[in-house]
C-alpha atoms as a PDB file:
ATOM      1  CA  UNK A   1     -22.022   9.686 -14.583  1.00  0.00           C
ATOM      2  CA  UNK A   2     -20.020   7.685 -17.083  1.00  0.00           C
ATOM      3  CA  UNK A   3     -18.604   4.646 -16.157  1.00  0.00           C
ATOM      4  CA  UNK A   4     -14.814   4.697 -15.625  1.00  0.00           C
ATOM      5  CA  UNK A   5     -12.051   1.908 -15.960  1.00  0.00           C
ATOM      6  CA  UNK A   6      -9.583   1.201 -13.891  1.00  0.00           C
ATOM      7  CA  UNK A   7      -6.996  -2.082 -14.142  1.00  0.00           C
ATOM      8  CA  UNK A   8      -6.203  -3.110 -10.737  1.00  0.00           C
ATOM      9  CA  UNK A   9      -2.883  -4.801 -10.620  1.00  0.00           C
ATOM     10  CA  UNK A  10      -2.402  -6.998  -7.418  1.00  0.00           C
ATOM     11  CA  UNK A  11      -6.078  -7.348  -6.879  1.00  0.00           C
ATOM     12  CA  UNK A  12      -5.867 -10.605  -5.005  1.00  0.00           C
ATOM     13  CA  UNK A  13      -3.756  -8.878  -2.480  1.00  0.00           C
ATOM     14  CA  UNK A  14      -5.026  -7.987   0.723  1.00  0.00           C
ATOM     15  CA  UNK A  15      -5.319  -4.151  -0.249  1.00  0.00           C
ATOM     16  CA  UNK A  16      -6.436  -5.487  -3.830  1.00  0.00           C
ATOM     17  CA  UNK A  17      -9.408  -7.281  -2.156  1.00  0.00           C
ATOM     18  CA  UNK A  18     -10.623  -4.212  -0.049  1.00  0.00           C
ATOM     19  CA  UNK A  19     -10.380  -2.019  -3.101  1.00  0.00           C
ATOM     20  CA  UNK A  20     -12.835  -5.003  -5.402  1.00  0.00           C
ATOM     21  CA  UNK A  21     -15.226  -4.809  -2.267  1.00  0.00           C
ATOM     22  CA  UNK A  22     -15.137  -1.075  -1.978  1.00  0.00           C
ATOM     23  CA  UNK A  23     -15.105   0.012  -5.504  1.00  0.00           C
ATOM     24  CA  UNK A  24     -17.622   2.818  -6.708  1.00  0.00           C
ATOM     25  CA  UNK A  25     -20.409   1.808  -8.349  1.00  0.00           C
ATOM     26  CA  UNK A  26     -19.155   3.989 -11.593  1.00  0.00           C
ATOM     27  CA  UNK A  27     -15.796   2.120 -11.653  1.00  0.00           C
ATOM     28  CA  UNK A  28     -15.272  -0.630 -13.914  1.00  0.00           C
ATOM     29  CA  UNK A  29     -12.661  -2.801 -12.107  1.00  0.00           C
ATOM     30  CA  UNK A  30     -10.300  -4.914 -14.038  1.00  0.00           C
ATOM     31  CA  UNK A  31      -8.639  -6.928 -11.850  1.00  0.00           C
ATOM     32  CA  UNK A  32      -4.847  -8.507 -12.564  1.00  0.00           C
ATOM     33  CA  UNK A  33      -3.254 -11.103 -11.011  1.00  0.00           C
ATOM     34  CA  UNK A  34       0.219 -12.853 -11.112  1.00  0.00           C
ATOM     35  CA  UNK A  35      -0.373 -16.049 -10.360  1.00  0.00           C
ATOM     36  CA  UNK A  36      -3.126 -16.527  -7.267  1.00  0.00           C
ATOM     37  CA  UNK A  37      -6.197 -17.257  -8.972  1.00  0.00           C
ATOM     38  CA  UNK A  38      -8.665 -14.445  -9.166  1.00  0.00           C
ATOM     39  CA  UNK A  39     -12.576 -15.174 -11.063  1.00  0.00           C
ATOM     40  CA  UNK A  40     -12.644 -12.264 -14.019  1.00  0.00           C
ATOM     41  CA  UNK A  41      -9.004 -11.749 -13.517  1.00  0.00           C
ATOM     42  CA  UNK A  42      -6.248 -11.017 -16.310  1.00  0.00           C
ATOM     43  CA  UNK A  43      -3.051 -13.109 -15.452  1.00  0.00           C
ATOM     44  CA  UNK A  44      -0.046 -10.732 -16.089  1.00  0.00           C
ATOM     45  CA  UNK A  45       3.444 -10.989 -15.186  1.00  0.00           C
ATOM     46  CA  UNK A  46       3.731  -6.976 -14.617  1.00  0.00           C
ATOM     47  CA  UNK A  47       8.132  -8.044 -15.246  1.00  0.00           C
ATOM     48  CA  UNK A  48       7.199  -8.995 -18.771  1.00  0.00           C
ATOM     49  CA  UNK A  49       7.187  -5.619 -20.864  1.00  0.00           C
ATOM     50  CA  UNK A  50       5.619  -7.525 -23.911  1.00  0.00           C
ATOM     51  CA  UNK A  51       2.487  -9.002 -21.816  1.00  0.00           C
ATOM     52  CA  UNK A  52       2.239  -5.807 -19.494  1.00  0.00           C
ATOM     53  CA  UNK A  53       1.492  -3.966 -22.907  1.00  0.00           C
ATOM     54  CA  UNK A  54      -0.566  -6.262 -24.486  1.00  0.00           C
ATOM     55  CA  UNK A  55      -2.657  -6.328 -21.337  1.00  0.00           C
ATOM     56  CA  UNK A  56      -3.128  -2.863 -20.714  1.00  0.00           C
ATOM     57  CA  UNK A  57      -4.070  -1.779 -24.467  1.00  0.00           C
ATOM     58  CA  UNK A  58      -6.130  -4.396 -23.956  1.00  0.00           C
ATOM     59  CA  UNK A  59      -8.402  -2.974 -21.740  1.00  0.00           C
ATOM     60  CA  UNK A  60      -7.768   0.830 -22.353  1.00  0.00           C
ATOM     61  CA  UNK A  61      -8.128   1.723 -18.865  1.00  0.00           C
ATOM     62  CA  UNK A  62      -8.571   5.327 -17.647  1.00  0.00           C
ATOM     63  CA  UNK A  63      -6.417   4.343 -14.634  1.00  0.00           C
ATOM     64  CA  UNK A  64      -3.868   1.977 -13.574  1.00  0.00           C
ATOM     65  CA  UNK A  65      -4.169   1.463  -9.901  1.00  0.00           C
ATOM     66  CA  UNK A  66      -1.100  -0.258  -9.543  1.00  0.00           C
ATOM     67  CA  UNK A  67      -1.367  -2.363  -5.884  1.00  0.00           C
ATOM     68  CA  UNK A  68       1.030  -5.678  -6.398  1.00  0.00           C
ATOM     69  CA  UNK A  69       3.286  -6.618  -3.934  1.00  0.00           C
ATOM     70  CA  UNK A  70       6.318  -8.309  -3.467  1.00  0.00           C
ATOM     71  CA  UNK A  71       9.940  -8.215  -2.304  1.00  0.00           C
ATOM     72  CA  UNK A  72      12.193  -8.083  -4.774  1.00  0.00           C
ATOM     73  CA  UNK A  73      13.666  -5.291  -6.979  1.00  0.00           C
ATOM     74  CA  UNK A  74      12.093  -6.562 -10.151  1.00  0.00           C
ATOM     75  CA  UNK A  75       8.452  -6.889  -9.295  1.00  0.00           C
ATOM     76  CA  UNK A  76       9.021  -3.213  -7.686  1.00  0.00           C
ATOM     77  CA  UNK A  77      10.860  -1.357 -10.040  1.00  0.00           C
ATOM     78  CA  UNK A  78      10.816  -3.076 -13.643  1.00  0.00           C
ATOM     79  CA  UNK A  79       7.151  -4.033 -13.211  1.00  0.00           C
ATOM     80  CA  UNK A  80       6.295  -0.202 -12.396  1.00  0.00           C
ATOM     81  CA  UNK A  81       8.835   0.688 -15.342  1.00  0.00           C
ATOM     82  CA  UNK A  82       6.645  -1.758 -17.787  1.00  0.00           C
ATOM     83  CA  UNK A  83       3.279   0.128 -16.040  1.00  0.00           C
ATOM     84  CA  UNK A  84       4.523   3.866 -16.468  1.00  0.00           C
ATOM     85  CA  UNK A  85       6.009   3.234 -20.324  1.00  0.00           C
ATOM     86  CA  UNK A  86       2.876   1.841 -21.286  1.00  0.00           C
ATOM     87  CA  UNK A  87       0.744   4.380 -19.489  1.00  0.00           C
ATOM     88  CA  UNK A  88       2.489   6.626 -21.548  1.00  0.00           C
ATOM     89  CA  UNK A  89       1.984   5.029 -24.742  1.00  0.00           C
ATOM     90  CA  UNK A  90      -2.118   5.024 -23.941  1.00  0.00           C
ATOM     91  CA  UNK A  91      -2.279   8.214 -22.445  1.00  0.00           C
ATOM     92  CA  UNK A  92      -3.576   6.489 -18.687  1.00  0.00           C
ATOM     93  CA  UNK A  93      -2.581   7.881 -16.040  1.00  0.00           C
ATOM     94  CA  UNK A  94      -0.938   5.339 -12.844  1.00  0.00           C
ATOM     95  CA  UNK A  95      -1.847   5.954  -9.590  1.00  0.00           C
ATOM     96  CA  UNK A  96       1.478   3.728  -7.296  1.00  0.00           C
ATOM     97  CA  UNK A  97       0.921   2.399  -4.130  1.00  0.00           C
ATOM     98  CA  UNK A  98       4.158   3.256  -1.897  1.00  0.00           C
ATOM     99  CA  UNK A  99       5.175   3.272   1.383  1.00  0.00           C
ATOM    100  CA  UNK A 100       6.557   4.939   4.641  1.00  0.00           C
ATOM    101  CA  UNK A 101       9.460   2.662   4.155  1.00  0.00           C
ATOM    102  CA  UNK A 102      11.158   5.634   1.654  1.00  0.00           C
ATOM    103  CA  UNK A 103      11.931   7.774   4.953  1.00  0.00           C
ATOM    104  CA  UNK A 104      14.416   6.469   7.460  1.00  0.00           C
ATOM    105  CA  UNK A 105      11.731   6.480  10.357  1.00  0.00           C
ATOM    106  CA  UNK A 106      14.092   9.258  12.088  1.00  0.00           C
ATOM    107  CA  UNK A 107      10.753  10.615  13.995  1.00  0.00           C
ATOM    108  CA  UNK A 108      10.589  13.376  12.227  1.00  0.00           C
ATOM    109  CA  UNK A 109       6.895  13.858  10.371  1.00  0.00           C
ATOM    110  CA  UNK A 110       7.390  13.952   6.939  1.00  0.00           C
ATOM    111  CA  UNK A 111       5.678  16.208   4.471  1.00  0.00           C
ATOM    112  CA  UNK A 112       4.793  15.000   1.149  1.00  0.00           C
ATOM    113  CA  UNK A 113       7.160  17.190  -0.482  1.00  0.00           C
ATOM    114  CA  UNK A 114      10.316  15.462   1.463  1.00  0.00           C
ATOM    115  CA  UNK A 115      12.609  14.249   0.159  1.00  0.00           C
ATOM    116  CA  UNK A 116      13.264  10.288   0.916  1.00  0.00           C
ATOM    117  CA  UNK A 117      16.023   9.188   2.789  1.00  0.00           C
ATOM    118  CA  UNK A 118      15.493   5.274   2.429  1.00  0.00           C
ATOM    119  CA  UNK A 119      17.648   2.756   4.912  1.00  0.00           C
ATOM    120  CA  UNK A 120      16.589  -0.567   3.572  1.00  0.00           C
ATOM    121  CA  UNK A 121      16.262  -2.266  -0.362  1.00  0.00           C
ATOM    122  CA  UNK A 122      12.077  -2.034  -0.291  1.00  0.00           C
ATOM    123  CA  UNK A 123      12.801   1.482   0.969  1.00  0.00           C
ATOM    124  CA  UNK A 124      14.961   2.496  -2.083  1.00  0.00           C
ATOM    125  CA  UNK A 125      13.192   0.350  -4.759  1.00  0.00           C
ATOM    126  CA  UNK A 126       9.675   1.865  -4.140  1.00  0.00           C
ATOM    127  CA  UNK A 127      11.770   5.316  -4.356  1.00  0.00           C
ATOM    128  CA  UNK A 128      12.685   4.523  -7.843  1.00  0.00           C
ATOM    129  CA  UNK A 129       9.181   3.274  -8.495  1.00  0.00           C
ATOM    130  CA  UNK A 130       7.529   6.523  -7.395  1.00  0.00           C
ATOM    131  CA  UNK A 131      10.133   8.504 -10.197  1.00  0.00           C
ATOM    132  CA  UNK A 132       9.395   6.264 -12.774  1.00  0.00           C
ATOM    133  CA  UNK A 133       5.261   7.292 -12.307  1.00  0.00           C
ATOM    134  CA  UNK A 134       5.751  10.311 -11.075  1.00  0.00           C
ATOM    135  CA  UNK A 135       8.184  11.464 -14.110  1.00  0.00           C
ATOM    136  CA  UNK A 136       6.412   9.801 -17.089  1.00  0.00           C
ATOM    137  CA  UNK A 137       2.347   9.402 -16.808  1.00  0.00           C
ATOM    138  CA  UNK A 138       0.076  12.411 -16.900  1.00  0.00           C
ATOM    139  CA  UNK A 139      -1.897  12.267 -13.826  1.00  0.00           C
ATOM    140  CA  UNK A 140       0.366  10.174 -12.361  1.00  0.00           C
ATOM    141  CA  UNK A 141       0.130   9.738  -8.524  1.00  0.00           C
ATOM    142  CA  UNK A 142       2.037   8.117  -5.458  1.00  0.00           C
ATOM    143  CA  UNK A 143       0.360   7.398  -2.338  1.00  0.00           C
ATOM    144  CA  UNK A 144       2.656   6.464   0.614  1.00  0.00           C
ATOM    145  CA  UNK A 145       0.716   4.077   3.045  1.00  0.00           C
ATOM    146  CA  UNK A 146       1.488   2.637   6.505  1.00  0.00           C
ATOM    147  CA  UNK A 147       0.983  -0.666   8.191  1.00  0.00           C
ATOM    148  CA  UNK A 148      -2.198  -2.006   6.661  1.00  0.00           C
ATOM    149  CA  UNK A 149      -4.409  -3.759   9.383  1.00  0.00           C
ATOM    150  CA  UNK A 150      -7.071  -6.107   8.362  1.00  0.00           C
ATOM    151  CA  UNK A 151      -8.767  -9.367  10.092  1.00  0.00           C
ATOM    152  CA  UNK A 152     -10.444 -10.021   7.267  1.00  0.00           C
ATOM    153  CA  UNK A 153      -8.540 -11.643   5.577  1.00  0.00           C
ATOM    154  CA  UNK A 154      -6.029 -11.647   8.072  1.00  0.00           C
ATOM    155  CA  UNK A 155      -3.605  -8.876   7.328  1.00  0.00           C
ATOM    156  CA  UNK A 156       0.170 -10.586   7.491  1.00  0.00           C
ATOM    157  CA  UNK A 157       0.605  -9.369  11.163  1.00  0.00           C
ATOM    158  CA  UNK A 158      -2.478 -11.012  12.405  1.00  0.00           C
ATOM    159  CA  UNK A 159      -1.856 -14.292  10.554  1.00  0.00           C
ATOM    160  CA  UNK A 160       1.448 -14.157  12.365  1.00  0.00           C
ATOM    161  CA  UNK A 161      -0.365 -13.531  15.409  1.00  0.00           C
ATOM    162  CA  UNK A 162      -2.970 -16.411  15.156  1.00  0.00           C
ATOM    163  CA  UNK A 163      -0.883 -19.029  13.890  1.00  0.00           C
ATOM    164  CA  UNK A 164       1.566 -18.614  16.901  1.00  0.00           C
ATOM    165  CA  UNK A 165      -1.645 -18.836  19.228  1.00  0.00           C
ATOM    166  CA  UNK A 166      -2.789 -22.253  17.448  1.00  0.00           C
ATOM    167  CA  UNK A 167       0.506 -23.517  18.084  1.00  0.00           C
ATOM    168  CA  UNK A 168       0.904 -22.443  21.334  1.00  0.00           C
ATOM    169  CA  UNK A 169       4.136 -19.819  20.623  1.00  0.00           C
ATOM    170  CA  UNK A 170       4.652 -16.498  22.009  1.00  0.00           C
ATOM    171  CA  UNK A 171       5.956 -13.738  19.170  1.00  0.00           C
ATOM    172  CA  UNK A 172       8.213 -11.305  19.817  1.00  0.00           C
ATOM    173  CA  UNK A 173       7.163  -7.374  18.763  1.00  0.00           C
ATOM    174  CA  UNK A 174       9.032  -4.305  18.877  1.00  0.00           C
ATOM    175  CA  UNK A 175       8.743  -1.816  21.794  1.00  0.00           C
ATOM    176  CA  UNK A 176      11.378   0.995  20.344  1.00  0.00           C
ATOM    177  CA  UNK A 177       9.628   0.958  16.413  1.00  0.00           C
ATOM    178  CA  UNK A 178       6.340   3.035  15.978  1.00  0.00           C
ATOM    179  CA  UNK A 179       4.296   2.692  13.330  1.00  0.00           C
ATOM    180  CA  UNK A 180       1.237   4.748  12.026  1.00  0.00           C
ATOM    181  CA  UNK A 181      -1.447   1.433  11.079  1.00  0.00           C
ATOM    182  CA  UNK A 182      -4.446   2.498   8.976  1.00  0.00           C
ATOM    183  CA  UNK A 183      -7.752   0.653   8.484  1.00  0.00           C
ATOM    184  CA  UNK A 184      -7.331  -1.486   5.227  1.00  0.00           C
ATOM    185  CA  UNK A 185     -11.168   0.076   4.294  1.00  0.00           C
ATOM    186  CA  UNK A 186     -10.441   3.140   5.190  1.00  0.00           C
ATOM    187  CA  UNK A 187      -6.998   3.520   3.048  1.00  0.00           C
ATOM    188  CA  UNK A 188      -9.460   1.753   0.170  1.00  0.00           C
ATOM    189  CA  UNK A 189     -11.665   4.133  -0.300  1.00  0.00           C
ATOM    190  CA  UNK A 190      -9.439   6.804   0.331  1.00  0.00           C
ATOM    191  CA  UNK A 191      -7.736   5.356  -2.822  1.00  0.00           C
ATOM    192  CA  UNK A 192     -11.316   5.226  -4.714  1.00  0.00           C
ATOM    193  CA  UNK A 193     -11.337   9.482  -3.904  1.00  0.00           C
ATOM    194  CA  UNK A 194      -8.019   9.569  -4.947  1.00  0.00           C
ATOM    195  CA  UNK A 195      -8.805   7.947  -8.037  1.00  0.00           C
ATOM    196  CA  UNK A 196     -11.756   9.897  -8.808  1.00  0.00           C
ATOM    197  CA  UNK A 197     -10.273  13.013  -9.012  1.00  0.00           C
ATOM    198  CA  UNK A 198      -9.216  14.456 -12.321  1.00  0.00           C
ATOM    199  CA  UNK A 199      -5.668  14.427 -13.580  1.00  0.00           C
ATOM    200  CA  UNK A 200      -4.396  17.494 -12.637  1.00  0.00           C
ATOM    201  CA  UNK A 201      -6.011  17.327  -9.149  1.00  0.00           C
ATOM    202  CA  UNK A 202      -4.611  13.443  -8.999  1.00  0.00           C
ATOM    203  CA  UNK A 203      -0.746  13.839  -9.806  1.00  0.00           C
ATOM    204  CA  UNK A 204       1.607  14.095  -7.558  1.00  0.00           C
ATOM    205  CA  UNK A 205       2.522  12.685  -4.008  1.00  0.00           C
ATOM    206  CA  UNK A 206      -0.572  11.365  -1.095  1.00  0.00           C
ATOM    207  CA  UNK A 207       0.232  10.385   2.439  1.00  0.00           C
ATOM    208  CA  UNK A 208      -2.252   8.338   3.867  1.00  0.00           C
ATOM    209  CA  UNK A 209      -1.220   7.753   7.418  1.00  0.00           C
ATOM    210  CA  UNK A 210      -3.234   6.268  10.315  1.00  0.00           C
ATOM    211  CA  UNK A 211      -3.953   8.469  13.349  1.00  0.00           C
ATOM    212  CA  UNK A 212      -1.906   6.965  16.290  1.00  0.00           C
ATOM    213  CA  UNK A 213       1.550   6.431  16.844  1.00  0.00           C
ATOM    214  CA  UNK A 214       2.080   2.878  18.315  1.00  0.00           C
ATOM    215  CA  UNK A 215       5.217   0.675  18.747  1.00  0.00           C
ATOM    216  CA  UNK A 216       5.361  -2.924  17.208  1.00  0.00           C
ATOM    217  CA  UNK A 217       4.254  -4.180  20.651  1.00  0.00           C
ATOM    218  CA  UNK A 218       1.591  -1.821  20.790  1.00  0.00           C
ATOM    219  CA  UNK A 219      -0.195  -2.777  17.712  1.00  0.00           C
ATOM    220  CA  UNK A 220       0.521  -6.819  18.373  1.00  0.00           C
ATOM    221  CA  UNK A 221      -1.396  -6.337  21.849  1.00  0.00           C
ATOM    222  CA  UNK A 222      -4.346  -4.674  19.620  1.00  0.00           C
ATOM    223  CA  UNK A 223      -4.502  -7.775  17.554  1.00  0.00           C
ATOM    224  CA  UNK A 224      -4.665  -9.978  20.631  1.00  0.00           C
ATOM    225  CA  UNK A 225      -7.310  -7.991  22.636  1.00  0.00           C
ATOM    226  CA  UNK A 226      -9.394  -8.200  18.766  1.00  0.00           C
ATOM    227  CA  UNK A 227      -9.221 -11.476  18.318  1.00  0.00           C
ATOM    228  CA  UNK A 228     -10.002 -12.635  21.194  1.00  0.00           C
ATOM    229  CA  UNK A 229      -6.256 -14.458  22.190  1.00  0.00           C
ATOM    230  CA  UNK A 230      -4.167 -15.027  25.073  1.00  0.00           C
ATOM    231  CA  UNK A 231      -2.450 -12.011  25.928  1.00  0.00           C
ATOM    232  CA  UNK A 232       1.034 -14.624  26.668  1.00  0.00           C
ATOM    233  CA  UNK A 233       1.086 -14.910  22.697  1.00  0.00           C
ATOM    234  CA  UNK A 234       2.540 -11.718  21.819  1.00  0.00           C
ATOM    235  CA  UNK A 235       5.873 -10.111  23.853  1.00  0.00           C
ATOM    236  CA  UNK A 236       8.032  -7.018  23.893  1.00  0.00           C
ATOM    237  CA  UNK A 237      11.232  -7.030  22.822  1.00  0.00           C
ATOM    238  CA  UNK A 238      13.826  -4.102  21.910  1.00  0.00           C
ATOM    239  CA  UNK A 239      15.343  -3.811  18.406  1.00  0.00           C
ATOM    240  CA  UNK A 240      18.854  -5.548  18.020  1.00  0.00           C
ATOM    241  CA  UNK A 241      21.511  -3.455  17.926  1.00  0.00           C
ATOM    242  CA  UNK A 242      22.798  -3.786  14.348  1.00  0.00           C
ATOM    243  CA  UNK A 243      19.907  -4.460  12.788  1.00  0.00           C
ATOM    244  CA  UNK A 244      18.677  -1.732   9.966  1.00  0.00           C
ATOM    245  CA  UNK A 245      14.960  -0.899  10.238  1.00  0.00           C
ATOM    246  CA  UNK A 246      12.942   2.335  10.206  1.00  0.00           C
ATOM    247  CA  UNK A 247      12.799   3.192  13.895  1.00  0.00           C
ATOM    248  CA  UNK A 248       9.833   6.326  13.609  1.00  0.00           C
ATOM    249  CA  UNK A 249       8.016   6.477  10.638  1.00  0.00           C
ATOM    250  CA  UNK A 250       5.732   9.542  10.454  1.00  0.00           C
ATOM    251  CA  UNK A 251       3.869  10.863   7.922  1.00  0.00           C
ATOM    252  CA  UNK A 252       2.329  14.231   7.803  1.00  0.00           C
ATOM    253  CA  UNK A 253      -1.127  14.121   5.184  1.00  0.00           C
ATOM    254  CA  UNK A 254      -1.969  17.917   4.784  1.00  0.00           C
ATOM    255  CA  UNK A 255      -2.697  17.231   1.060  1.00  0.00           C
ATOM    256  CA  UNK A 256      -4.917  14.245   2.158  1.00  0.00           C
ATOM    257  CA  UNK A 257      -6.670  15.773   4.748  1.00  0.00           C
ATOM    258  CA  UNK A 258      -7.841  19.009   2.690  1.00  0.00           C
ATOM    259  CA  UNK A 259      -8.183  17.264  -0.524  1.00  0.00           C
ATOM    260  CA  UNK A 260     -10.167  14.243   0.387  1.00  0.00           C
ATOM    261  CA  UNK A 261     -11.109  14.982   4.355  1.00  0.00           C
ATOM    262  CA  UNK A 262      -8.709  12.211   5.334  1.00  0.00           C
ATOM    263  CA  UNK A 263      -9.435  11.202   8.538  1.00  0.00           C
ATOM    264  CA  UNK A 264      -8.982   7.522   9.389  1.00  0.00           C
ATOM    265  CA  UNK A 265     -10.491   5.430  12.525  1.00  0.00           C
ATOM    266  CA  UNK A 266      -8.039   4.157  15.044  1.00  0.00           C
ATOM    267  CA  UNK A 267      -7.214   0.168  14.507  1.00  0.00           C
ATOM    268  CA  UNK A 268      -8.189  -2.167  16.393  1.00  0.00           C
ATOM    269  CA  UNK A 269      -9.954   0.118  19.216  1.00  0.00           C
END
């Protein structure tokens, strides 16, 4: 089989690491990186439209498997913008990493085909992300994923978790918000399927959610039991009123589970 390439933006990440370990043997991995260092890495601010082109005719991959993360409206939407255009220009296709986050977390499970109904910023700027490669790269995919859980490295809940411990704090964790939480390999090499299919069998909207339905609290107490901590260093504690957060978010994956025989391993079990 020929050997494919595929840039990896945000491959220092903690989803970026899982996909370098987990990458098919036919997969040329590119990895990019904003500013943590990364061996073999291209450094790319993915907000600069002149260096996000250079880069990516640079390497001429046959997919952008675009992972980076961060919090703010630029590195969302104008560094997917940069990513789609020059996609475009290549003729790659991008598969987006998204999120639950563009449904309100009303309870209700929510098909692929829904339409979003964001409540927060992250919510609404990952919506315009998934137009932008969803209306201008052939091929072009969106894959909506839940809580990510990993202990190593320590996904951000666990480092939360373990750092109160060392210092002797108890952390407070949602009873009233559930979450779906999917294996950090698992959603990897679901992503590596993903990627491997052709174009036309690639495009469109993924939901990779993780099997259970557990509150905040729920998931904390997981982490505890896993790594081995005193069970005082995590507590429950109810939402407070006024505060805007997906309460529910559920995700239906018919597309995943026929396509790619999604189906994930419970967390922390």
């Amino acid at each position: 089989m020929a050997t494919s390439t595929v840039l990896l933006t945000g491959a220092s990440g903690l989803l970026g690491t899982w996909l370098g370990r987990t990458a098919p043997g036919d997969v040329d991995v590119v990895p990019v990186v904003h500013s943590t260092p990364l061996l073999g890495a291209v450094r790319v601010d993915l907000r600069d439209a002149t260096a996000t082109r250079a880069a990516v005719h640079q390497v001429a991959p046959q997919v952008i498997l675009h992972t980076a993360y961060a919090l703010d409206e630029a590195s969302i939407v104008d560094a997917t913008a940069n990513l789609a255009a020059t996609a475009t220009d290549v003729g790659t296709s991008v598969v987006l990493i998204s999120t639950d986050a563009v449904f309100s977390g009303d309870g209700r499970a929510r098909a692929e085909s829904d339409e979003p109904d964001p409540v927060a910023d992250y919510g609404r700027w990952k919506v315009e992300a998934e137009r932008l490669v969803s209306g201008g790269t052939s091929g072009g995919a969106v894959v909506r994923l839940p809580l990510i859980v990993s202990l190593d490295p320590l996904d951000h809940v666990a480092a939360r978790i373990v750092e109160a411990a060392s210092s002797g704090e108890t952390t407070p964790w949602f009873t009233d918000e559930l979450r779906q939480p999917a294996r950090a390999e698992d959603l990897a090499r679901a992503l590596w399927q993903i990627v491997a299919l052709d174009a036309p069998a690639r495009s469109g909207t993924w939901h990779l959610p993780g099997p259970e339905r557990l509150s905040r609290f729920q998931i904390a107490q997981r982490y505890v039991e896993a790594l081995d901590l005193d069970p005082g260093v995590a507590s429950g504690a109810m939402t407070p009123p006024g505060l805007t957060r997906p309460r529910d978010l559920h995700l239906s994956a018919d597309r995943a589970r026929a396509a790619i025989r999604w189906d994930p391993s419970p967390v922390l079990a």
